[in-house]
N, C-alpha and C. Protein backbone atom coordinates (compact mmCIF):
# COMPACT_ATOMS: atom_id res chain seq x y z
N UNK A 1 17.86 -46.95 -48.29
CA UNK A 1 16.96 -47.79 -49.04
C UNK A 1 16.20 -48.69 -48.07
N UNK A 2 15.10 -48.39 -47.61
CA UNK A 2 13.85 -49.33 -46.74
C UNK A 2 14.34 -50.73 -47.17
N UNK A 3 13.71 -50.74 -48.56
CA UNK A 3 13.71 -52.21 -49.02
C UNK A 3 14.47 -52.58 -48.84
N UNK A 4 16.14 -52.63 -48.60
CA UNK A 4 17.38 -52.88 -48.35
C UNK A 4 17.22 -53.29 -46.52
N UNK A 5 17.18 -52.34 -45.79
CA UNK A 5 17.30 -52.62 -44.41
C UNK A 5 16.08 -53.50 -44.14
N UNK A 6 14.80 -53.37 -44.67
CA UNK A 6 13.94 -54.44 -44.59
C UNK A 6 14.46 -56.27 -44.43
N UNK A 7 15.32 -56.06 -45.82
CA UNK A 7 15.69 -57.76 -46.24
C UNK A 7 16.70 -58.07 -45.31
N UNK A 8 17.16 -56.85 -45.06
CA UNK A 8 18.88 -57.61 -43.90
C UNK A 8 17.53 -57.68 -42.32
N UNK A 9 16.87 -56.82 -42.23
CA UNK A 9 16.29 -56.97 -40.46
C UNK A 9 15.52 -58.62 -40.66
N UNK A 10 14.85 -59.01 -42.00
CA UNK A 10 13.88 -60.41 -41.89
C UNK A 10 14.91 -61.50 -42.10
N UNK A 11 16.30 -61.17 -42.97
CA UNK A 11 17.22 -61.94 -42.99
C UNK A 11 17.49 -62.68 -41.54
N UNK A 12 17.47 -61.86 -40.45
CA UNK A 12 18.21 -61.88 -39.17
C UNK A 12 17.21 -62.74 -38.66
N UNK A 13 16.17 -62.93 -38.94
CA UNK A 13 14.34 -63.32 -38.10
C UNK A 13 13.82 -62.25 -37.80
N UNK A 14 14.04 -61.00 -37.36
CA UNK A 14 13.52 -59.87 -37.21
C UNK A 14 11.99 -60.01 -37.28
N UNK A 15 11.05 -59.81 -36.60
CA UNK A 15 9.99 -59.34 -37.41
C UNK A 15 9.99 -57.74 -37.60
N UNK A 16 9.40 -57.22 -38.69
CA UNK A 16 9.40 -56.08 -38.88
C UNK A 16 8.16 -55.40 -39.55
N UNK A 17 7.71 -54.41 -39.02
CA UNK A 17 6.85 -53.49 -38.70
C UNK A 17 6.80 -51.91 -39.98
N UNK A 18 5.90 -52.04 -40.88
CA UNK A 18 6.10 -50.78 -41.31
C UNK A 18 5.40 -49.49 -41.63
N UNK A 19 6.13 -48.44 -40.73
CA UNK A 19 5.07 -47.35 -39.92
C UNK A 19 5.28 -46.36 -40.81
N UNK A 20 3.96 -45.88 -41.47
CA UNK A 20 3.54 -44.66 -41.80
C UNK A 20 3.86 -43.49 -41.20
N UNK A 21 4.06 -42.52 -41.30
CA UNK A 21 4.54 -41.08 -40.24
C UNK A 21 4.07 -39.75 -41.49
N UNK A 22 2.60 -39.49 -41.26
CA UNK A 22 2.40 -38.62 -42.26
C UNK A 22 2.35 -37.59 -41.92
N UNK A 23 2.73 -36.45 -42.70
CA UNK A 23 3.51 -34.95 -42.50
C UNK A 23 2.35 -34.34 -42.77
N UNK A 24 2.41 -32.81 -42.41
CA UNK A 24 1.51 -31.94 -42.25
C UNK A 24 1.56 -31.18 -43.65
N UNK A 25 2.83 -31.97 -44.58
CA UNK A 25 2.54 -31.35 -45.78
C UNK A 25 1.57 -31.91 -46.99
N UNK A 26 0.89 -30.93 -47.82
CA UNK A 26 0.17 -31.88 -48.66
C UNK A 26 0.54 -32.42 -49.32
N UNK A 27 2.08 -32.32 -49.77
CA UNK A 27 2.94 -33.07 -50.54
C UNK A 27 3.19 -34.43 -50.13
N UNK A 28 2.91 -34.34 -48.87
CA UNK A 28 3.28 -35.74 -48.64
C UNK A 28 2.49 -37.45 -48.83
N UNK A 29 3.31 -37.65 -49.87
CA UNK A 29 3.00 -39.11 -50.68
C UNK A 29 3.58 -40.38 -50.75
N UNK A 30 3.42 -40.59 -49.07
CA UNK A 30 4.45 -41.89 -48.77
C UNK A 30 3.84 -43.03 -48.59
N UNK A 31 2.53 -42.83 -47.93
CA UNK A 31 1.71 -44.15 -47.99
C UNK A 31 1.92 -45.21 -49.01
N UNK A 32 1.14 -44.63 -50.39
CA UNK A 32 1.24 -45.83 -51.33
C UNK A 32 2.88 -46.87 -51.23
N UNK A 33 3.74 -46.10 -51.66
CA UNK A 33 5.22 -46.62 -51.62
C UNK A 33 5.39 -47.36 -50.61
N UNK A 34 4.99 -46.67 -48.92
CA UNK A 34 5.33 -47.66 -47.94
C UNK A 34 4.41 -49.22 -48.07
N UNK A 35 3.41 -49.01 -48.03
CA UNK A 35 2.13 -49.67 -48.37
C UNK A 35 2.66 -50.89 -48.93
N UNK A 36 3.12 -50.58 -50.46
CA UNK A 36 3.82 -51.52 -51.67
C UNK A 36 4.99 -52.40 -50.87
N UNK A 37 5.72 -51.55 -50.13
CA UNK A 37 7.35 -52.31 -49.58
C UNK A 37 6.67 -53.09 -48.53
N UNK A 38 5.70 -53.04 -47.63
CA UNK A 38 5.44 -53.71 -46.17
C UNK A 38 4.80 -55.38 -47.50
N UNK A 39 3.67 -54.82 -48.83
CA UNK A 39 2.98 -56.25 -49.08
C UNK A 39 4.25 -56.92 -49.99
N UNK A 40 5.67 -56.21 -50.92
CA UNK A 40 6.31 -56.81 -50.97
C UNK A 40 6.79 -57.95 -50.10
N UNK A 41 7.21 -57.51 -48.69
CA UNK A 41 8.16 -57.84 -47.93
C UNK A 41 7.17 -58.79 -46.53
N UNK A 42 6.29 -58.82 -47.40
CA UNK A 42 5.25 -59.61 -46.26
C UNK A 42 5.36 -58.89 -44.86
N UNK A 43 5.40 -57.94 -44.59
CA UNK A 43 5.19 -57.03 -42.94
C UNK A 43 4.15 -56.48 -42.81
N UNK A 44 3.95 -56.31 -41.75
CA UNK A 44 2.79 -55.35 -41.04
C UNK A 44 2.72 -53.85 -41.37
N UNK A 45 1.95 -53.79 -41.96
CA UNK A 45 2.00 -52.33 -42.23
C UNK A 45 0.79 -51.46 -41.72
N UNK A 46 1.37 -50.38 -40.71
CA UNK A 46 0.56 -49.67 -40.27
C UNK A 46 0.79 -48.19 -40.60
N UNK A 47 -1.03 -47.55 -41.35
CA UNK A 47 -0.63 -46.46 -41.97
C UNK A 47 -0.90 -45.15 -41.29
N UNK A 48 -0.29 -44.34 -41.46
CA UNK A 48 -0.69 -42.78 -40.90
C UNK A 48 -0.70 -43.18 -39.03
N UNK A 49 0.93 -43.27 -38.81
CA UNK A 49 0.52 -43.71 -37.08
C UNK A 49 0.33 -42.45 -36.59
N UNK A 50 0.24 -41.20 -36.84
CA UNK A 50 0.07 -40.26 -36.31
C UNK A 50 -1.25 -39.73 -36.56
N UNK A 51 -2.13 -40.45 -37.33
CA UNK A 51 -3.34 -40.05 -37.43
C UNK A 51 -4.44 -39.49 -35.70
N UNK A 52 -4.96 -38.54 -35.66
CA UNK A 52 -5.40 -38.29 -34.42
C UNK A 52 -4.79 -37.30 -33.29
N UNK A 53 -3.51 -37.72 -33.50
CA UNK A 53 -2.51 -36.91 -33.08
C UNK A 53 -1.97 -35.44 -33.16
N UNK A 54 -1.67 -35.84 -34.52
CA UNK A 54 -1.12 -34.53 -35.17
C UNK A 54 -2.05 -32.92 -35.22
N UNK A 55 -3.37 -33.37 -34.94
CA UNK A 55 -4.27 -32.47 -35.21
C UNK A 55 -4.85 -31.69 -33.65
N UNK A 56 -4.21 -32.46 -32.86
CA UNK A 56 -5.01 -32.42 -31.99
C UNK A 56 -3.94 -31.23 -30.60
N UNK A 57 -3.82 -30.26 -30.45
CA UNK A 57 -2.60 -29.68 -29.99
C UNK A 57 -2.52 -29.74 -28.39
N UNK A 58 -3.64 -30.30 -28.08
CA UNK A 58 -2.77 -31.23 -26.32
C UNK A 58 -2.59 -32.52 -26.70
N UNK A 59 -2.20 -32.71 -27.86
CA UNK A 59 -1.13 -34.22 -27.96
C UNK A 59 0.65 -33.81 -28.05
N UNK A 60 0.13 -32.51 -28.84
CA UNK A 60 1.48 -32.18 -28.94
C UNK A 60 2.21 -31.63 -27.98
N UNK A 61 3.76 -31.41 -28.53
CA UNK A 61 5.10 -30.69 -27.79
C UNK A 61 4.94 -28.89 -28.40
N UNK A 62 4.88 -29.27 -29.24
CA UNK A 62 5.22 -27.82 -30.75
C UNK A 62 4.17 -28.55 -31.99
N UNK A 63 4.65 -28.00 -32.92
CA UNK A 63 3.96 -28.37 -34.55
C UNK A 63 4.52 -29.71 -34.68
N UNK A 64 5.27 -30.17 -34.61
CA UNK A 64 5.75 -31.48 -35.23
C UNK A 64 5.80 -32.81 -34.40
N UNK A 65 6.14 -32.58 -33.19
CA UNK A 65 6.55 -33.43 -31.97
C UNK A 65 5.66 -34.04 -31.22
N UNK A 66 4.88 -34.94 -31.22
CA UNK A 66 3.82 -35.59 -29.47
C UNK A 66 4.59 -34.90 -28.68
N UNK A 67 3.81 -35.48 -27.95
CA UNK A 67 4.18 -34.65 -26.09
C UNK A 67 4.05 -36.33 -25.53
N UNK A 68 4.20 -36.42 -23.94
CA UNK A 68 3.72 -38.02 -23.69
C UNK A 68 2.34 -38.67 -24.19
N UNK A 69 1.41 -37.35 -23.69
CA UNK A 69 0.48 -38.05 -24.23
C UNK A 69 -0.17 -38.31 -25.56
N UNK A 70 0.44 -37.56 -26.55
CA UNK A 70 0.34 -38.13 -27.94
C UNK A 70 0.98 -39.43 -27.88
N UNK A 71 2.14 -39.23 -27.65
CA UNK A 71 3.02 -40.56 -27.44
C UNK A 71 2.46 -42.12 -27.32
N UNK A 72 1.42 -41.72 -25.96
CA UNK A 72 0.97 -42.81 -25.98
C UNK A 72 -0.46 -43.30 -26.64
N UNK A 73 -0.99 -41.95 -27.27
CA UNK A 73 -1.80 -42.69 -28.14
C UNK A 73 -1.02 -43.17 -29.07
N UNK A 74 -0.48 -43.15 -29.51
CA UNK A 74 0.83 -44.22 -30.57
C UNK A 74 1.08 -45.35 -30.18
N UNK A 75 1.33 -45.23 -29.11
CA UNK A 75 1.90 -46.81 -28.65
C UNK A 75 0.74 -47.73 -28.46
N UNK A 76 -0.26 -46.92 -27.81
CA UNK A 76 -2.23 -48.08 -28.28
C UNK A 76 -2.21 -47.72 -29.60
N UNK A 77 -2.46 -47.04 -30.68
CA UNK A 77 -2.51 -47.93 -31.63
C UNK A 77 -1.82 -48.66 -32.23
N UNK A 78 -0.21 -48.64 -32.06
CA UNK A 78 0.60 -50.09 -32.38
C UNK A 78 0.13 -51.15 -31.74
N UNK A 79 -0.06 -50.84 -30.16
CA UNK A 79 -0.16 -52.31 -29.67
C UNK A 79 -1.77 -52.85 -30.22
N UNK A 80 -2.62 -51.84 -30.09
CA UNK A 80 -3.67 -52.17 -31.04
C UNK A 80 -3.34 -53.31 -32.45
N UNK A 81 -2.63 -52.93 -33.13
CA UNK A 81 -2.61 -53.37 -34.41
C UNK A 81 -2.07 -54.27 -34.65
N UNK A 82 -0.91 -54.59 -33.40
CA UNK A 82 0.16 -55.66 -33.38
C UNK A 82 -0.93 -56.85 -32.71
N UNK A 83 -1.69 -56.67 -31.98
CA UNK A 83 -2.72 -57.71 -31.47
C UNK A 83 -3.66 -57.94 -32.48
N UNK A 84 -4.37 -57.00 -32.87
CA UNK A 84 -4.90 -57.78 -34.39
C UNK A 84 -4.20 -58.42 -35.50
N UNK A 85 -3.30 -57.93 -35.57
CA UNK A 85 -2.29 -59.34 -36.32
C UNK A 85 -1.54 -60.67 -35.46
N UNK A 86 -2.05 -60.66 -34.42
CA UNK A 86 -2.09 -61.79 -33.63
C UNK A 86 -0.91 -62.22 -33.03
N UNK A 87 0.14 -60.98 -32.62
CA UNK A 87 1.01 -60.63 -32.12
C UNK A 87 0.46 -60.45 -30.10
N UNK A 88 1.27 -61.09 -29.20
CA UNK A 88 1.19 -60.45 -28.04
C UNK A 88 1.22 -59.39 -27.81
């Protein structure tokens, strides 16, 4: 249960972060839900971190996996996003 490990990580001071990871299926309908739990829980919510990535097959390892350099387009757009919310 997110919402569960959410309240114990902000319980602690935690700040906490909540990342989108959207699948190559069309079924997949996690945004809204995550979306809802990050403005419940007052967090950062960043959506589809694999956007760019996933499509692109010298980011990848295989079908599912980055490689480094997907990798690190991930990590610029977190740190991207974590600085626009006015995070170091």
């Amino acid at each position: 249960n997110l919402a569960a490990i959410v309240s114990r990580l902000q319980d602690r001071g935690v700040f906490v972060v909540v990342i989108g990871v959207r699948s190559a299926s069309v079924f997949d309908n996690y945004d809204k839900p995550f979306r809802t739990l990050a403005v419940q829980h007052h967090t950062l919510f960043i959506s589809n971190i694999l956007a760019g990535v996933l499509a692109k097959r010298q980011l990848m390892s295989d079908q599912i996996h980055p490689n480094d350099a997907g990798y690190e387009q991930i990590a610029a757009r977190l740190e991207k996003e974590l600085r626009q919310a006015g995070l170091p």
